[in-house]
Protein backbone atom coordinates (compact mmCIF):
# COMPACT_ATOMS: atom_id res chain seq x y z
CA UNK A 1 -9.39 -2.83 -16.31
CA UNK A 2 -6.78 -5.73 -17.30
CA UNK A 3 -8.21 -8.33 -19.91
CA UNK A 4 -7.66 -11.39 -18.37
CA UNK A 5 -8.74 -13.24 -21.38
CA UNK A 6 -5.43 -12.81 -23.15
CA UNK A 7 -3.25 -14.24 -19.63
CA UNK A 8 -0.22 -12.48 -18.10
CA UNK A 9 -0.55 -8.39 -17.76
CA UNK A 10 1.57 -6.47 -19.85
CA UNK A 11 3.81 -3.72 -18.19
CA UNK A 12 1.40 -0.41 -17.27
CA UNK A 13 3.65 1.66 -20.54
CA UNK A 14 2.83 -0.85 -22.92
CA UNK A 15 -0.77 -0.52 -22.16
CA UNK A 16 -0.65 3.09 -21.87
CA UNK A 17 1.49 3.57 -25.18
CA UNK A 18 -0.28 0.19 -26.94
CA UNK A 19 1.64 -1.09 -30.58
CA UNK A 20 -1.25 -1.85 -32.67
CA UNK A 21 -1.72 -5.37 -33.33
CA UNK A 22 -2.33 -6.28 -37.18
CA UNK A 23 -5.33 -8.24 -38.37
CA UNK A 24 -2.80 -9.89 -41.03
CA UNK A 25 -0.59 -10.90 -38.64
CA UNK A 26 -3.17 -11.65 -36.32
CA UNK A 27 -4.73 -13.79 -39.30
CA UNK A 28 -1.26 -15.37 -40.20
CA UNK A 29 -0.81 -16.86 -36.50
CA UNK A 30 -3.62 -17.93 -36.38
CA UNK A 31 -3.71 -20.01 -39.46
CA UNK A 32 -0.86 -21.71 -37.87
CA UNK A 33 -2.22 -22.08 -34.30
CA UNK A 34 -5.36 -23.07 -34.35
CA UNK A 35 -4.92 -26.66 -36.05
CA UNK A 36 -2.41 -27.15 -32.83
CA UNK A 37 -5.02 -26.58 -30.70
CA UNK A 38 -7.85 -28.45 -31.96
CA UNK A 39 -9.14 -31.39 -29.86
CA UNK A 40 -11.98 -33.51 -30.93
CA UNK A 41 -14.86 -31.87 -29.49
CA UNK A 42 -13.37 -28.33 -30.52
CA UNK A 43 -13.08 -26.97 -33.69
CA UNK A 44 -11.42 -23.90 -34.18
CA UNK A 45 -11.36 -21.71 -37.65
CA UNK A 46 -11.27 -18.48 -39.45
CA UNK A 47 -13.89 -17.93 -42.02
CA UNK A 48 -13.70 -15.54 -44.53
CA UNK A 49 -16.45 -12.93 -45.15
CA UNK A 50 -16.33 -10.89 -48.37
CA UNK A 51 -16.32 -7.49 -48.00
CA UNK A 52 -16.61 -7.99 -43.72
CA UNK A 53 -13.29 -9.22 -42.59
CA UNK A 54 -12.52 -12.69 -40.78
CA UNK A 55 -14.43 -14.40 -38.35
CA UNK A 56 -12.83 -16.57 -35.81
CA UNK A 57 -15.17 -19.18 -35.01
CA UNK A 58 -14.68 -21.31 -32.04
CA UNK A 59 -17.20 -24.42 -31.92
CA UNK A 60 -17.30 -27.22 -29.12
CA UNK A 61 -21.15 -28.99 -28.73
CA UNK A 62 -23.72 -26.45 -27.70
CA UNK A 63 -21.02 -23.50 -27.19
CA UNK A 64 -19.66 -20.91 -30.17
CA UNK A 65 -18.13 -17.87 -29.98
CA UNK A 66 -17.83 -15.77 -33.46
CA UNK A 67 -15.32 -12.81 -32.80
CA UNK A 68 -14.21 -10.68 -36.18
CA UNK A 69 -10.25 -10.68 -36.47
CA UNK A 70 -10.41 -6.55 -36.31
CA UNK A 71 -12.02 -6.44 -33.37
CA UNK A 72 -9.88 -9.39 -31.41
CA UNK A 73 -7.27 -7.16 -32.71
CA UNK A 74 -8.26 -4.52 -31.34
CA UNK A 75 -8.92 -6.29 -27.76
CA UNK A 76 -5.47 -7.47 -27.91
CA UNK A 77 -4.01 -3.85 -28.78
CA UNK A 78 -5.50 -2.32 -26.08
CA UNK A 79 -4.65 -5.21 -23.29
CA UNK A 80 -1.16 -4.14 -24.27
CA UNK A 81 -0.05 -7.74 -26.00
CA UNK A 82 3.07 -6.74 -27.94
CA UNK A 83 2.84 -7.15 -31.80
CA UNK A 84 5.11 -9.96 -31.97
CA UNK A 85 4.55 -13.31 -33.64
CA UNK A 86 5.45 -15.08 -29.89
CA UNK A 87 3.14 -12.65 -27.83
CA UNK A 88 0.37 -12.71 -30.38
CA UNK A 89 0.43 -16.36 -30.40
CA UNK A 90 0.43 -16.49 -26.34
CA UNK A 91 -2.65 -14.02 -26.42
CA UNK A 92 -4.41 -16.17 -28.53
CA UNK A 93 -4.41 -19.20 -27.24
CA UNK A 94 -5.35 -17.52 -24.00
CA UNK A 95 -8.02 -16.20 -25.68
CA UNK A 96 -9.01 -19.57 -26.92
CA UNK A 97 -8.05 -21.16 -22.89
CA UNK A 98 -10.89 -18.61 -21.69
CA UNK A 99 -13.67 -19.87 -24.02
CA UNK A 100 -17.10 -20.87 -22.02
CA UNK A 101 -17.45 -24.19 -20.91
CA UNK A 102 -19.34 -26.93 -22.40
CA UNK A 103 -22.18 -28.36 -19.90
CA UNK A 104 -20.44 -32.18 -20.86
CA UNK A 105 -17.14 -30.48 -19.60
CA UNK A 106 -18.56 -29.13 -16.31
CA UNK A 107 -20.52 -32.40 -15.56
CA UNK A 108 -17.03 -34.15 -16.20
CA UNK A 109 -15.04 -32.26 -14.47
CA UNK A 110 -16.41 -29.15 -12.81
CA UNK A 111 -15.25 -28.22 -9.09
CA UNK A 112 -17.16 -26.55 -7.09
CA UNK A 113 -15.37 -22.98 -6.11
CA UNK A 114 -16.33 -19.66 -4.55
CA UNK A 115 -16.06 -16.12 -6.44
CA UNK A 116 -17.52 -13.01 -6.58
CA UNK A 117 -21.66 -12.72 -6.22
CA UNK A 118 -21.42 -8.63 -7.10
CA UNK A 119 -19.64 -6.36 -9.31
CA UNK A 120 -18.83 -4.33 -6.20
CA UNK A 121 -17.27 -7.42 -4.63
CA UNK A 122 -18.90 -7.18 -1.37
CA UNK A 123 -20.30 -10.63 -1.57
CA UNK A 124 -19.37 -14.59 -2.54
CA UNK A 125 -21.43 -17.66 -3.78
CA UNK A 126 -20.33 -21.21 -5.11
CA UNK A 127 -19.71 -21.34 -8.94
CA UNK A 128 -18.73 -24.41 -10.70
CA UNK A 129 -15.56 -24.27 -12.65
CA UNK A 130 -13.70 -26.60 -14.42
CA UNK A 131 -9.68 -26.32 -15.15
CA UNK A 132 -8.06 -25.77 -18.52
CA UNK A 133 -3.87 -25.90 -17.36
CA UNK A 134 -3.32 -23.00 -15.15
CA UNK A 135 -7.08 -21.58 -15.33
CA UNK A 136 -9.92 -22.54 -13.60
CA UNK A 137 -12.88 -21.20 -16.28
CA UNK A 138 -15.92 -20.71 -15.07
CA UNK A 139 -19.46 -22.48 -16.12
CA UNK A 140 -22.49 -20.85 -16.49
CA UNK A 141 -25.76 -23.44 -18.04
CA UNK A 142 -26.71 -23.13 -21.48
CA UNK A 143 -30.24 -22.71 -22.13
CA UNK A 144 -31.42 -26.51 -22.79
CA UNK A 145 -29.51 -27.22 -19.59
CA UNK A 146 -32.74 -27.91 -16.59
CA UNK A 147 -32.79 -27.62 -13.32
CA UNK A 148 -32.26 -30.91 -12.67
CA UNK A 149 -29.25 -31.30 -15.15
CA UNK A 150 -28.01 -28.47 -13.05
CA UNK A 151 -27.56 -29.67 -9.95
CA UNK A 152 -25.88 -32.68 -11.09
CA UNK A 153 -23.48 -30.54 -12.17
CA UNK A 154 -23.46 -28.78 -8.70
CA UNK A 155 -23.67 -31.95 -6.69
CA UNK A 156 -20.91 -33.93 -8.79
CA UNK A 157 -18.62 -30.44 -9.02
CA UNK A 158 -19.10 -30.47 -5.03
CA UNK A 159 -18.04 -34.03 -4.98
CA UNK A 160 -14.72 -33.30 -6.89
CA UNK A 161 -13.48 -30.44 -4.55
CA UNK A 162 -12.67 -32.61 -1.49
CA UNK A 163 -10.23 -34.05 -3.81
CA UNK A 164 -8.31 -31.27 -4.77
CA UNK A 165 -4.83 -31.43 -3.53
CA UNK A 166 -4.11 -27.61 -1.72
CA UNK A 167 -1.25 -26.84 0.65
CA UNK A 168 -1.51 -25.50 4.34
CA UNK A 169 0.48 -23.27 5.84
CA UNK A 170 0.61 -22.13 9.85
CA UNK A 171 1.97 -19.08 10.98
CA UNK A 172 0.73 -18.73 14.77
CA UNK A 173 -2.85 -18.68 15.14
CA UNK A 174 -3.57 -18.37 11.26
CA UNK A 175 -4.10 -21.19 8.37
CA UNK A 176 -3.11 -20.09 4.96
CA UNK A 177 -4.62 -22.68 1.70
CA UNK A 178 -3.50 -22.46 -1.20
CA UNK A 179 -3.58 -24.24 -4.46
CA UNK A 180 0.36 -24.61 -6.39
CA UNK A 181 -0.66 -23.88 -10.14
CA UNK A 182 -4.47 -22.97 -9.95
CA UNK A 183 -5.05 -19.75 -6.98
CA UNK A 184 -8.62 -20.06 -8.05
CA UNK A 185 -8.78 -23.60 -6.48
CA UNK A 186 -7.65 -22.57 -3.17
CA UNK A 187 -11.19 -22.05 -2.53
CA UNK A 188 -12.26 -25.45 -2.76
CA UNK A 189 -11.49 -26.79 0.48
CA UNK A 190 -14.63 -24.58 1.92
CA UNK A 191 -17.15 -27.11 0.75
CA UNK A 192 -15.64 -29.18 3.68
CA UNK A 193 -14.98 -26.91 6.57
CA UNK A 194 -15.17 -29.33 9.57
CA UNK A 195 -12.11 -31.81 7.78
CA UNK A 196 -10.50 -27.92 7.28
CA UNK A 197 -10.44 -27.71 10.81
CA UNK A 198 -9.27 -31.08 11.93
CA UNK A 199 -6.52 -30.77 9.24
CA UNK A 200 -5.54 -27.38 11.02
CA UNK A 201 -6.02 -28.96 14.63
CA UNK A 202 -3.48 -31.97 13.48
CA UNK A 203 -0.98 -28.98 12.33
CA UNK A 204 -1.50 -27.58 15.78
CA UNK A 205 -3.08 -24.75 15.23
CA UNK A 206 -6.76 -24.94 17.29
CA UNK A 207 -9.73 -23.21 16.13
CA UNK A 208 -13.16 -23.89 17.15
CA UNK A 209 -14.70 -20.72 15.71
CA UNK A 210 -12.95 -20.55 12.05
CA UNK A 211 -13.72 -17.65 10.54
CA UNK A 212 -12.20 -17.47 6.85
CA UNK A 213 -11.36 -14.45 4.99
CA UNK A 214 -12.26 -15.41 1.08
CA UNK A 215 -10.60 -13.44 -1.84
CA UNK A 216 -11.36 -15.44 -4.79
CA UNK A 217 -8.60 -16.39 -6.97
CA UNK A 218 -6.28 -16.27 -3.74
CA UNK A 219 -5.09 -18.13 -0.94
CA UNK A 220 -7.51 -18.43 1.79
CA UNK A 221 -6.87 -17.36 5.08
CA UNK A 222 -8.74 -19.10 8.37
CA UNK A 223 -8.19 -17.76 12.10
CA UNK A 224 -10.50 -16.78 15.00
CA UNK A 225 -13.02 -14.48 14.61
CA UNK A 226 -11.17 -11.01 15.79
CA UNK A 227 -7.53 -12.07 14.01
CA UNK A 228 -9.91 -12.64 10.76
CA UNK A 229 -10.95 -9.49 10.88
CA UNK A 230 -7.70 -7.52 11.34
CA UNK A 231 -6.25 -9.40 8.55
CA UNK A 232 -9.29 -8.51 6.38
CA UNK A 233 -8.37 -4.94 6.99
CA UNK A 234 -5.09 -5.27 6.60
CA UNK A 235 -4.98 -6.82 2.69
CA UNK A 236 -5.02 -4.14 0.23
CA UNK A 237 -7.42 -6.02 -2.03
CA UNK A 238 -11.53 -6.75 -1.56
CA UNK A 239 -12.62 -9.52 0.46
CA UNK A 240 -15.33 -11.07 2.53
CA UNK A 241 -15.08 -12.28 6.08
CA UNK A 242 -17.25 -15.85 7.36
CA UNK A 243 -17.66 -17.92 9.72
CA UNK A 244 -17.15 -21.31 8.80
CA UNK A 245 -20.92 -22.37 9.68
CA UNK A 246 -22.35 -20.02 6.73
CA UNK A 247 -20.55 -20.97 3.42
CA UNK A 248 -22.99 -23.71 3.18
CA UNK A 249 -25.69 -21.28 2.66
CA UNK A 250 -23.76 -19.44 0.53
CA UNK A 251 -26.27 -19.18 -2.78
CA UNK A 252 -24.84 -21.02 -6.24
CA UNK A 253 -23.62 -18.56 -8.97
């Protein structure tokens, strides 16, 4: 499996003949990275533990993440990043991109998306994500976070994904969304599926019974129940097939 935590996939030989990836030079890009990426609510450091190797620490509010240097190192040499001071530095601040999100962030800004419900990928549900440039990073609560604090969060992400700017496409009878930068947001129209289909009628494409075929973190495709269904088993890669009427019951993530 591809680590997506470290961003663009290296060719299949470099991860099946790795270079090993240095904790010193590991160590020595960070020391220079990390005060670049800093904001205000996140502080980012090595600390130094005799006789165990560096930590990375990675604070921000009620979130940390403590990963030793040898073992990021490791991570990295096996998701095939090349030992180079430029590739290394790329990896990292991916690494850093993909850190959880803070419950102030996802209140803030959190959009309301749909992704996998199952590791075998048979099923979606809503999940609340908020974007960090080209990634949408998904929320999960911390532990104060209650129930009510929740589905603020839920409600106000829900809110936010009407507004998200995504580009349709006709070709005959099907409706192709997409998102320009962000593949994961493509999915965010769903939350409104009736202005979907008027926005689809006014292209002049009719279709009363929208069914959608959903593969998260890709455009979304929307056409009549049986042409739905012969494009689901057409695409190579896993994906689940709705009407329009049920993705409001779809459960929360």
């Amino acid at each position: 499996m591809i680590d997506i935590r470290f961003g663009a996939s290296s060719g299949l030989l470099q991860r099946l003949r790795p270079a090993r990836i240095g904790v010193g030079d590991l160590r020595e890009v960070a020391d220079a990275l990390l005060p670049c990426l800093a904001t205000p609510g996140l502080r980012a450091r090595v600390i130094e533990r005799s006789g165990a190797g560096s930590v990375l620490v990675l604070e921000e509010e009620e979130r940390c993440v403590r990963v030793a240097l040898g073992d990021l190192a490791d991570d990295m040499t096996h998701a095939g990043v090349r030992p180079t001071r430029v590739a290394i530095s790329a990896a990292l601040a991916s690494f850093i991109a993909h850190r959880p999100v803070t419950d102030a962030a996802a209140a803030a800004a959190g959009i309301a998306v749909l992704d996998w419900a199952d590791r075998a990928r048979t099923a979606v549900g809503w999940r609340v994500v908020v974007r960090r440039g080209e990634l949408a990073v998904p929320w999960t609560a911390s532990v104060p976070a209650d129930a009510a604090t929740v589905h603020r969060v839920r409600s106000a992400a829900t809110g936010r994904s009407h507004d998200v700017p995504l580009d349709l496409r006709t070709e005959g009878p099907v409706a192709l969304w997409s998102h320009r930068s962000v593949p994961a947001l493509a999915t965010a129209a769903l939350v409104a599926p009736e202005l979907m289909i008027a926005r689809i009628a006014a292209a002049g494409v009719a279709m009363t019974d929208m069914h959608v075929v959903v593969t998260p973190e890709r455009p979304v495709a929307c056409a009549g129940p049986s042409i739905a269904a012969r494009l689901a088993g057409e695409i190579s890669e896993a994906s689940v097939t709705l009407p329009w009427t049920r993705l409001a019951d779809l459960p929360w993530l």
